[in-house]
N, C-alpha and C. Protein backbone atom coordinates (compact mmCIF):
# COMPACT_ATOMS: atom_id res chain seq x y z
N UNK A 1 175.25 -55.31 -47.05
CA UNK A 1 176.09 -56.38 -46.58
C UNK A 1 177.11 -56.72 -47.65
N UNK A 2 178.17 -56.77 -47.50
CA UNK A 2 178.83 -57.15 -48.39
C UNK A 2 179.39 -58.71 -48.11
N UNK A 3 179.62 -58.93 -49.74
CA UNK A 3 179.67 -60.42 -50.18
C UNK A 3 178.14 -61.19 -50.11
N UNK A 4 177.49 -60.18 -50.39
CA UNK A 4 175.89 -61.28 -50.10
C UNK A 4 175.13 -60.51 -51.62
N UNK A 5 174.52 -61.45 -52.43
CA UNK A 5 174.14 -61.23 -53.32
C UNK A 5 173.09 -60.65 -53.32
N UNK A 6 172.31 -59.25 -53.65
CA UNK A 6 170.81 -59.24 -53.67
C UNK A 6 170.71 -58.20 -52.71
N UNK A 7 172.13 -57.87 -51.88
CA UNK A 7 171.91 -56.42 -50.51
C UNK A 7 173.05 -56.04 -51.05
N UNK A 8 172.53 -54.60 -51.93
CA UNK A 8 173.61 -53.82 -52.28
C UNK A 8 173.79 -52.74 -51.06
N UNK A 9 172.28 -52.58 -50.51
CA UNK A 9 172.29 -52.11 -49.35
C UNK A 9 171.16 -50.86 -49.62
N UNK A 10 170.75 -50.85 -51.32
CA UNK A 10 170.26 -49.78 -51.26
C UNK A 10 168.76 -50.01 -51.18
N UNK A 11 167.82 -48.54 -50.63
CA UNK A 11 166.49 -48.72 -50.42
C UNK A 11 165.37 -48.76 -51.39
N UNK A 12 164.65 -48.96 -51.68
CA UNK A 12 163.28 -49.09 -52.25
C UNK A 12 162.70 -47.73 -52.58
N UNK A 13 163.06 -46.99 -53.62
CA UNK A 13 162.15 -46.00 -53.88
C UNK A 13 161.02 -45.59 -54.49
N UNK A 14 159.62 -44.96 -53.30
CA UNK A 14 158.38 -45.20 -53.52
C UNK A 14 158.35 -43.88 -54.61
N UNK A 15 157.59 -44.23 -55.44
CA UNK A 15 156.96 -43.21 -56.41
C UNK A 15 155.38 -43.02 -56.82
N UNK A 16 155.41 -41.93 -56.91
CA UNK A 16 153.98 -41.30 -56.90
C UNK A 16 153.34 -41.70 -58.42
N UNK A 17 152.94 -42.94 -58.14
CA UNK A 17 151.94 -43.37 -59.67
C UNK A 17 150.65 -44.20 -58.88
N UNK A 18 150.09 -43.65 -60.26
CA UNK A 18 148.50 -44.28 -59.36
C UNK A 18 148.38 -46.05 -59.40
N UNK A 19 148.24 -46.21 -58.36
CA UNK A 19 147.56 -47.83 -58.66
C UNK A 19 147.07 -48.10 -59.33
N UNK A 20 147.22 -49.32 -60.47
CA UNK A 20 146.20 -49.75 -61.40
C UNK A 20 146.91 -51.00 -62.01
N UNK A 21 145.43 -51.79 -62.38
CA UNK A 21 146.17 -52.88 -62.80
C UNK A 21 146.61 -53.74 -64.37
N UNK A 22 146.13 -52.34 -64.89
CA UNK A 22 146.92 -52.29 -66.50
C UNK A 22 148.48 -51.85 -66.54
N UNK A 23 149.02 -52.79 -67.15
CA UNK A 23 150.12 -53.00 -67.10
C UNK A 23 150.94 -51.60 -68.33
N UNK A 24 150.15 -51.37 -69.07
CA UNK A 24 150.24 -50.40 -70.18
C UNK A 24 150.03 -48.51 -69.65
N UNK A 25 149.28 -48.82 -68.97
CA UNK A 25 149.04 -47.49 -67.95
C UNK A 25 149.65 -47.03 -66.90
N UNK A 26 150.40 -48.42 -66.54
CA UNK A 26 151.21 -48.25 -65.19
C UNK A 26 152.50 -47.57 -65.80
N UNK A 27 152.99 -48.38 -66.91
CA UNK A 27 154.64 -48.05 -67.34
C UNK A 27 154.16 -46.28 -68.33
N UNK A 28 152.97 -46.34 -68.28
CA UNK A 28 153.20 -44.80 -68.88
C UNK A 28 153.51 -43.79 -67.89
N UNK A 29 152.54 -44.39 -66.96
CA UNK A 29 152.54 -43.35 -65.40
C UNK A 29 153.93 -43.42 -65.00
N UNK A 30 154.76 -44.39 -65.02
CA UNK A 30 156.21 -44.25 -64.40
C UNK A 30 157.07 -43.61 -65.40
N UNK A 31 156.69 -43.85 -66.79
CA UNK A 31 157.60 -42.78 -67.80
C UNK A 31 156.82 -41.34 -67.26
N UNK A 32 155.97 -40.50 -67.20
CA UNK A 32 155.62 -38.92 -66.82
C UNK A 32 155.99 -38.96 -65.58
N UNK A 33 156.31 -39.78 -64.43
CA UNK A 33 156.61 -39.51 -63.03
C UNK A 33 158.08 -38.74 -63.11
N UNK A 34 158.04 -37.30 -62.93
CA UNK A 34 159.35 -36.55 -62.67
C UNK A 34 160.06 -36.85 -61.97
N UNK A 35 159.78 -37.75 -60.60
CA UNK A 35 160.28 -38.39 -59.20
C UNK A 35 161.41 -39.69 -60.01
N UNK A 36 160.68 -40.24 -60.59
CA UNK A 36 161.73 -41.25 -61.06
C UNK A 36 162.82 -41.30 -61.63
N UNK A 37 163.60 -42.16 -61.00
CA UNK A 37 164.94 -42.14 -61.37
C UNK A 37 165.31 -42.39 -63.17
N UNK A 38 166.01 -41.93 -63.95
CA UNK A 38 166.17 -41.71 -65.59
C UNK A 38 166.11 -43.01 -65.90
N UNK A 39 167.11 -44.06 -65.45
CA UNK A 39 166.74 -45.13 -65.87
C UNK A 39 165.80 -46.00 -65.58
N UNK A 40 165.06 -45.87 -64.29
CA UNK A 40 163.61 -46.63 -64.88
C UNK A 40 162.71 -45.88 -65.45
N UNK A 41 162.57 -44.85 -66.11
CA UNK A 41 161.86 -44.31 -66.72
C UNK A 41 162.32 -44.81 -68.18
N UNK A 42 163.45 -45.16 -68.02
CA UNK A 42 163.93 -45.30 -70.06
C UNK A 42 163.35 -46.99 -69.97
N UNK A 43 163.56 -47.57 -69.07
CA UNK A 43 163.31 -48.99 -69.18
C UNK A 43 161.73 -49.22 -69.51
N UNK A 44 161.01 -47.93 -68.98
CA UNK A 44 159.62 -48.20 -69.17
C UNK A 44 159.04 -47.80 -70.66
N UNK A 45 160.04 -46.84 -70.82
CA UNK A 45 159.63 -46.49 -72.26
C UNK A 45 160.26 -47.68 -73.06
N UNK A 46 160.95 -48.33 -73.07
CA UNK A 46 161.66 -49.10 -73.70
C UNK A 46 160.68 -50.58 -73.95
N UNK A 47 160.38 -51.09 -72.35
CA UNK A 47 158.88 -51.64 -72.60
C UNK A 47 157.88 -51.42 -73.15
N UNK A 48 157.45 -50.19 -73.04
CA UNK A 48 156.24 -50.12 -73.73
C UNK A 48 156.17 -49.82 -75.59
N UNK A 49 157.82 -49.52 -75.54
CA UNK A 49 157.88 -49.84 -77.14
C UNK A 49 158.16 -51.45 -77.52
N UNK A 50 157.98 -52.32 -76.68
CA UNK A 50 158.12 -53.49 -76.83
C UNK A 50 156.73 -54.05 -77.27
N UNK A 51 156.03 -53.30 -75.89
CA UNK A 51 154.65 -54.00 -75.98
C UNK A 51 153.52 -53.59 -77.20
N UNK A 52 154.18 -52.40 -78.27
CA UNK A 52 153.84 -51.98 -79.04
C UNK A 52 153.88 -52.59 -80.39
N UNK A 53 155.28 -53.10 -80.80
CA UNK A 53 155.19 -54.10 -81.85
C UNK A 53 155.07 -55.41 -81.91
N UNK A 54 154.67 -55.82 -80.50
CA UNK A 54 154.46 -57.12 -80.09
C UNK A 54 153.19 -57.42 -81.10
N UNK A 55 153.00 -58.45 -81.74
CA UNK A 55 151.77 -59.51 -82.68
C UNK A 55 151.08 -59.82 -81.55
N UNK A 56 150.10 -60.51 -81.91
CA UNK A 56 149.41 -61.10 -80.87
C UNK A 56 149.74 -62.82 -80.73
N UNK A 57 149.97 -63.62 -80.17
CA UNK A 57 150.73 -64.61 -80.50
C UNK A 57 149.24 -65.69 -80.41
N UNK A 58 149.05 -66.79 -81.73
CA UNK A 58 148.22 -67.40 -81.36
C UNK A 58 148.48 -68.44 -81.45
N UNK A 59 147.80 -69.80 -80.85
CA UNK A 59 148.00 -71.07 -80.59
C UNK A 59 147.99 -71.77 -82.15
N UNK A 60 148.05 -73.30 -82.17
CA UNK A 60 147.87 -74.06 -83.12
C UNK A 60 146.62 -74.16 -83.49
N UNK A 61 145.63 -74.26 -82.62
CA UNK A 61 144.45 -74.26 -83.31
C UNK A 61 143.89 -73.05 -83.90
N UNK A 62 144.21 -71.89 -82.90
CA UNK A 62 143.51 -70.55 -83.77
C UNK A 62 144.49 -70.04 -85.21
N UNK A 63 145.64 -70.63 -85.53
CA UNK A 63 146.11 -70.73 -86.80
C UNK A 63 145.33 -71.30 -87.33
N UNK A 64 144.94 -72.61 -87.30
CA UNK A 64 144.65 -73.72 -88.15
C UNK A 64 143.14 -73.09 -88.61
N UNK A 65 142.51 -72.33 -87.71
CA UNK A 65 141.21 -71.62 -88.25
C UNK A 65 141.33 -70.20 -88.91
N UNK A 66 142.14 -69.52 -88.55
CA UNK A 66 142.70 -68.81 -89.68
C UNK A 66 142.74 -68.77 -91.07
N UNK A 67 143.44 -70.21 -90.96
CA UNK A 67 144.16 -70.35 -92.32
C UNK A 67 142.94 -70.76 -92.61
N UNK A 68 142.28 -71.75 -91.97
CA UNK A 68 140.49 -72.01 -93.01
C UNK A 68 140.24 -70.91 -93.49
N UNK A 69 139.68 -69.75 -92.72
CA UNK A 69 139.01 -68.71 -92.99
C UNK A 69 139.21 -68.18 -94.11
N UNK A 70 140.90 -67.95 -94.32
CA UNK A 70 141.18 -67.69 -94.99
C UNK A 70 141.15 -67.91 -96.49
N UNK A 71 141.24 -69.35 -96.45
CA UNK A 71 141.17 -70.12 -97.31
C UNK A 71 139.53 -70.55 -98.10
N UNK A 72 139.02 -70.11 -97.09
CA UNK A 72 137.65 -69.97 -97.93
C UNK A 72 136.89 -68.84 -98.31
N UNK A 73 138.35 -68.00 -98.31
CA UNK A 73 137.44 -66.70 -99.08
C UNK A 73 137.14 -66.57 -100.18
N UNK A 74 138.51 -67.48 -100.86
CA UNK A 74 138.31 -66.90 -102.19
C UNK A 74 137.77 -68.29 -103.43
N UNK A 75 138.56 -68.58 -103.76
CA UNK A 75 138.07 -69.60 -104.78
C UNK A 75 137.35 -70.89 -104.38
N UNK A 76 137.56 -71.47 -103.41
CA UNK A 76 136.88 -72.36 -102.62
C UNK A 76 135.44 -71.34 -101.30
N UNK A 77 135.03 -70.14 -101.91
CA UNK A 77 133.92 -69.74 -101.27
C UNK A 77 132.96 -71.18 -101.59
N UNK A 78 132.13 -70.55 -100.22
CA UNK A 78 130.76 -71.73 -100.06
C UNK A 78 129.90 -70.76 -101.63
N UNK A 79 129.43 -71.80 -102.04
CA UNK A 79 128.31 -71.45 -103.19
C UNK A 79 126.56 -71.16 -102.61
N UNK A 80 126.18 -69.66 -103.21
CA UNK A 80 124.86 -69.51 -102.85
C UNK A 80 123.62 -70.66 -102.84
N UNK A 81 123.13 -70.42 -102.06
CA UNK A 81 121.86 -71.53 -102.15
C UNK A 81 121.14 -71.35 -103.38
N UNK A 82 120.69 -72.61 -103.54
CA UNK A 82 119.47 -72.64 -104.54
C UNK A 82 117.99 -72.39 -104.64
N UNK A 83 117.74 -71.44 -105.52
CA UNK A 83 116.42 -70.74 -105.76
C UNK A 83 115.44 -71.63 -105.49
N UNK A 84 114.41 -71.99 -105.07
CA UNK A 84 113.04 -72.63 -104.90
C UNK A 84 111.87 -72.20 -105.42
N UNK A 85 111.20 -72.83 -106.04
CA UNK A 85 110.45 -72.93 -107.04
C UNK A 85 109.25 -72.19 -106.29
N UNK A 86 108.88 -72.38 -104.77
CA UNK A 86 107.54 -72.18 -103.83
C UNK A 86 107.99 -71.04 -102.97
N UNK A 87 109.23 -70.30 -103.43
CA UNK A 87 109.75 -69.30 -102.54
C UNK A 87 108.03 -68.18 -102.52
N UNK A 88 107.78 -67.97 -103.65
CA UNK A 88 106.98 -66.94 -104.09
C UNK A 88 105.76 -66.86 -102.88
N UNK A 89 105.62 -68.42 -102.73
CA UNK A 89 104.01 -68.50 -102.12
C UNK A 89 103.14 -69.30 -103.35
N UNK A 90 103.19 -69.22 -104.34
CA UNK A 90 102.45 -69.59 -105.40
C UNK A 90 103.03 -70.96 -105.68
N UNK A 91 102.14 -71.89 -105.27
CA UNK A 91 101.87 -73.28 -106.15
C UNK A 91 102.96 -73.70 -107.37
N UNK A 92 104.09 -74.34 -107.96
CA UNK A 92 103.66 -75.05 -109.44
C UNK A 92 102.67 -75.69 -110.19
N UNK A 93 102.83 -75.92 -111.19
CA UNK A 93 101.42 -76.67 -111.84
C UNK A 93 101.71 -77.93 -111.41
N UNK A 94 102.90 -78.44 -111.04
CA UNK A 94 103.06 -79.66 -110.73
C UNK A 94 102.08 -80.21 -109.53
N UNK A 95 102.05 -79.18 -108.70
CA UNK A 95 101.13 -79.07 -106.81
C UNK A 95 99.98 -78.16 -107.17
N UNK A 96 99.11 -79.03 -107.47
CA UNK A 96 97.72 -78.75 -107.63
C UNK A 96 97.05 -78.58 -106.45
């Protein structure tokens, strides 16, 4: 139709990739699909080099435990427990 936004007029082309609902498996299957047209095949590769150096993005709180974790590795580690005198099994002379 012309003058109408969204109907260029052209059709929907089906391609032979397997159903699935990983999103990482799908855009590989449409990059090896020979059927597909060059540019959605580059767009998929192009995604999936996106989804490749993508971080994992985390909230405020799983920072904020992070940075604990972190922070208690080293010089502020928790200190070993203390030895006990009755660890052995054996009495002091004090406990007659």
């Amino acid at each position: 139709m012309a003058g109408v936004k969204g109907r260029s007029g052209r059709r929907a082309q089906v391609l032979d990739v397997p159903a699935t609902r990983d999103p990482i498996r799908f855009l590989r299957s449409v990059v090896a699909c020979p059927t597909a047209p060059t540019e959605l095949r580059l767009r998929a590769a192009l995604a999936l080099l996106r989804l490749g150096r993508r971080s994992p993005r985390l909230g405020k709180k799983e920072q904020a435990l992070e940075a604990s974790r972190a922070a208690a590795r080293g010089k502020f580690a928790p200190a070993a427990a203390p030895k006990l005198a009755l660890v052995s099994g054996r009495p002091t002379k004090d406990h007659d």
